[in-house]
Protein backbone atom coordinates (compact mmCIF):
# COMPACT_ATOMS: atom_id res chain seq x y z
CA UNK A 1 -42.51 41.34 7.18
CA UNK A 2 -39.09 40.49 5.96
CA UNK A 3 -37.42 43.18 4.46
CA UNK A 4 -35.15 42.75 0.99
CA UNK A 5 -31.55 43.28 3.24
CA UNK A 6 -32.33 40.51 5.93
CA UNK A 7 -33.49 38.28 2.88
CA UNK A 8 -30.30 39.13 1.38
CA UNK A 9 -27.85 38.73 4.37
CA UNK A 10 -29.76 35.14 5.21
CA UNK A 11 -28.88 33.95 1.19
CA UNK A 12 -25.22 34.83 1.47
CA UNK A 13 -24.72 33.08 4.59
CA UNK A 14 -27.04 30.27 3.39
CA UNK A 15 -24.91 29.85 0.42
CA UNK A 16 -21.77 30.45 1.71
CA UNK A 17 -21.98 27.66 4.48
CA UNK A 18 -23.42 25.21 1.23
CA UNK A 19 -19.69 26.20 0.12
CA UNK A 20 -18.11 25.67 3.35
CA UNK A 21 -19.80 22.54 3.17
CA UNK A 22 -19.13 21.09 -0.37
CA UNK A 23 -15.23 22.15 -0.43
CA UNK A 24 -15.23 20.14 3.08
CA UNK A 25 -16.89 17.21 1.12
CA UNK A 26 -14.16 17.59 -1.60
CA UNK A 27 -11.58 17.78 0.19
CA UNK A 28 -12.91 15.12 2.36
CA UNK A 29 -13.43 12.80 -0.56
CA UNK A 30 -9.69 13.59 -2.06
CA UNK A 31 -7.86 12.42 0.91
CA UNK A 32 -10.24 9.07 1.64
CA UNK A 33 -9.14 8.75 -2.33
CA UNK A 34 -5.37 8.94 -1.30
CA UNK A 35 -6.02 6.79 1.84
CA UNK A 36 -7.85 4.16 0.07
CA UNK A 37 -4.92 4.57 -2.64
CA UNK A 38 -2.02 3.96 -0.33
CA UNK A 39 -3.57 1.29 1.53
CA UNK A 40 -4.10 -0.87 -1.59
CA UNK A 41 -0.25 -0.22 -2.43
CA UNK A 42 0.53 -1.48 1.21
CA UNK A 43 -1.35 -4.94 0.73
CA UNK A 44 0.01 -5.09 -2.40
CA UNK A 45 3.54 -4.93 -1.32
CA UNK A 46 2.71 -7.10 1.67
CA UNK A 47 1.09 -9.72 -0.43
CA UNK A 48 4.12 -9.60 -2.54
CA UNK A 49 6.53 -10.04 -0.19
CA UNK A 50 4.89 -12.77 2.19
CA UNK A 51 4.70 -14.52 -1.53
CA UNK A 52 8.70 -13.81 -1.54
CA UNK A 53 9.40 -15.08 1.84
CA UNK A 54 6.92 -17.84 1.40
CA UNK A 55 9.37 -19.17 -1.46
CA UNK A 56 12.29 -18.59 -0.09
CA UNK A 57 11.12 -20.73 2.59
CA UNK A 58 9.84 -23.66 0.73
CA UNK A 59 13.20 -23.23 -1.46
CA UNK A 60 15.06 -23.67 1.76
CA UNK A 61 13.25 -26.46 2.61
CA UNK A 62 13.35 -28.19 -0.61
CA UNK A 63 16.92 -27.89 -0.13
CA UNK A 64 17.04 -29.58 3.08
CA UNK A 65 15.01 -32.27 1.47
CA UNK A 66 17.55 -32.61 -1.16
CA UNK A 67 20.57 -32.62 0.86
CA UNK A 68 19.03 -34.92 3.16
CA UNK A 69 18.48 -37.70 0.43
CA UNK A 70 21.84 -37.13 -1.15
CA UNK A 71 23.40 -37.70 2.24
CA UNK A 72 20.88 -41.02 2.42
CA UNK A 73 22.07 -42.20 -0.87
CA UNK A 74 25.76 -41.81 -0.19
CA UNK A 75 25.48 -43.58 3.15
CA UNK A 76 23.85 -46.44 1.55
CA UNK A 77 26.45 -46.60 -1.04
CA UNK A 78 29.16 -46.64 1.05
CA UNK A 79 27.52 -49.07 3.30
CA UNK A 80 26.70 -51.51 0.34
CA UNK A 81 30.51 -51.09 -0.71
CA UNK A 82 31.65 -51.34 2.46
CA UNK A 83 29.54 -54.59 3.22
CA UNK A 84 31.31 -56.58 0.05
């Protein structure tokens, strides 16, 4: 038979590992929290930026556009004026 200090003992440690065990869960589930947290800042900033450079680079290019048909239309002016 099981006496009343064994039964004892075997409770504590039974409850104290169930402890061990759900401050490891919480602790656990606080950092995955912050992880989860910090990688949705970083594609947030990375989406935001790639957006950035994205314009920049189609502003650059529209610019190259532009410049290229303003030098177009001044060459053709000056060859029509040259021409009569």
């Amino acid at each position: 038979m099981i006496d009343t200090m064994t039964l004892a003992v075997c409770q504590a440690q039974f409850i104290t590992a169930e402890q061990i065990a759900q401050a490891t869960y919480e602790q656990e589930s606080k950092e995955n929290g912050i992880e989860k947290t910090t990688k949705d800042q970083d594609v947030r900033y990375k989406t935001k930026e790639s957006n950035s450079e994205k314009g920049l680079t189609e502003s650059k290019e529209n610019g190259i556009e532009k410049t290229t048909k303003d030098q177009d239309v001044k060459y053709k002016k000056r060859s029509l004026t040259a021409g009569q």
